[in-house]
Protein backbone atom coordinates (compact mmCIF):
# COMPACT_ATOMS: atom_id res chain seq x y z
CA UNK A 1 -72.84 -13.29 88.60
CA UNK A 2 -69.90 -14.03 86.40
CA UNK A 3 -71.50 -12.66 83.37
CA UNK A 4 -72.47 -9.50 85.37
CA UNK A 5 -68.52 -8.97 86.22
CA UNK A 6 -67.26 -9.42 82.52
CA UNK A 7 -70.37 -7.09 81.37
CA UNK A 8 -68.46 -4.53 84.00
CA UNK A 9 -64.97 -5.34 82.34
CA UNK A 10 -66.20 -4.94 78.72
CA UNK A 11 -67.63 -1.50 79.76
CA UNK A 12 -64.32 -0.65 81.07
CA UNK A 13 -61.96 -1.88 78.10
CA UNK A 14 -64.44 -1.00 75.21
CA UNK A 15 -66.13 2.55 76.48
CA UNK A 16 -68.21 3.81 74.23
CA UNK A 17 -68.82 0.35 72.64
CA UNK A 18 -69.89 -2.18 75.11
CA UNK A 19 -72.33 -1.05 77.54
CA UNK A 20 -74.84 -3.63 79.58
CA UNK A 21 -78.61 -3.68 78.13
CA UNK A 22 -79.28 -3.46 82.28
CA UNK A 23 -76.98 -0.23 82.48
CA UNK A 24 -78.48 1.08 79.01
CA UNK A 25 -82.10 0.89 80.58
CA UNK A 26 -81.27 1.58 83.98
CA UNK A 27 -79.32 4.93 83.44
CA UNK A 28 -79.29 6.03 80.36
CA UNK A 29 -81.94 7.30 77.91
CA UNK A 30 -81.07 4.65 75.07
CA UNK A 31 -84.07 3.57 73.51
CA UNK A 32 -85.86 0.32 74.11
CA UNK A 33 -85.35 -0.42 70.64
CA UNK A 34 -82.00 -0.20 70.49
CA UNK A 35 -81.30 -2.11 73.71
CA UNK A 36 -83.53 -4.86 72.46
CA UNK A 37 -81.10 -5.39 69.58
CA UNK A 38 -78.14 -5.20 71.93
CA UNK A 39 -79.79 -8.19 74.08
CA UNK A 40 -79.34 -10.82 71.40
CA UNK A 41 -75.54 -9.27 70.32
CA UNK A 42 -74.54 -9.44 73.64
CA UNK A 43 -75.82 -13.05 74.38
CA UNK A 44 -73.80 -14.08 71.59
CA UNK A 45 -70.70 -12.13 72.51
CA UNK A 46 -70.88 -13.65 76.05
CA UNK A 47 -71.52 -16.98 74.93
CA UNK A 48 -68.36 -16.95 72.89
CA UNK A 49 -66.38 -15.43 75.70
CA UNK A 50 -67.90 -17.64 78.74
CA UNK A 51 -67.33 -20.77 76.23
CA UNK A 52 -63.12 -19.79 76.59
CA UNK A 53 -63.29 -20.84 80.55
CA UNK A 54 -62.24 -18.25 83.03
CA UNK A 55 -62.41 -14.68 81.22
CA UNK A 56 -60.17 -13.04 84.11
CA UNK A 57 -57.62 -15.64 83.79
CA UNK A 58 -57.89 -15.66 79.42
CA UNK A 59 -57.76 -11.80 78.98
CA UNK A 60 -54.14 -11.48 80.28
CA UNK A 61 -53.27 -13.57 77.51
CA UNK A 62 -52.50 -12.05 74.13
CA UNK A 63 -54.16 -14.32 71.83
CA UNK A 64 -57.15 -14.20 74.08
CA UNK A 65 -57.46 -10.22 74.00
CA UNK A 66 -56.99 -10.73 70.18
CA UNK A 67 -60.03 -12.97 69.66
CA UNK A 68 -62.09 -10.92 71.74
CA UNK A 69 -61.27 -7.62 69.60
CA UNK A 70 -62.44 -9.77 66.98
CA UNK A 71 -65.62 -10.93 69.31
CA UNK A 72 -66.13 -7.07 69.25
CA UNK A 73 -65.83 -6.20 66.07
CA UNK A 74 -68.69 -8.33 65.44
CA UNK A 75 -70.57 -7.16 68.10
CA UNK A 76 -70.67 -3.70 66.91
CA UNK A 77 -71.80 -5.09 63.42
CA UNK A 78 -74.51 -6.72 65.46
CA UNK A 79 -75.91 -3.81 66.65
CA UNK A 80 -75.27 -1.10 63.87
């Protein structure tokens, strides 16, 4: 459940970057392909971000939101 409300976040701080492999199937017409891909970039992004302790509590700090711009830089390198 945890990872299902910092999938919701990421959508919300990174649109048009970040967008959950369930929302990507569910309601959108992005290919299986491409979601496939996304499924092991976002395991790893999450991993990293879960492995920090409690996300809600880290992303008000500055250093934390600076990492995870980083996190997402890679992320989109993942999946290009």
């Amino acid at each position: 459940l945890e990872r299902k409300k910092i999938e919701k976040d990421l959508g919300l701080r990174f649109p048009g970057k970040f967008n959950s492999v369930y929302e990507m199937v569910s309601f959108s017409h992005t290919p299986y392909v491409y979601a496939l891909k996304c499924t092991n970039a976002q395991d790893t992004l999450l991993g990293k971000i879960m492995a920090q302790g409690d996300y809600f509590s880290n992303v008000k700090e500055e250093s934390f939101v600076s990492r995870l711009n980083g996190w997402m830089d890679e992320y989109m390198q993942m999946i290009s």
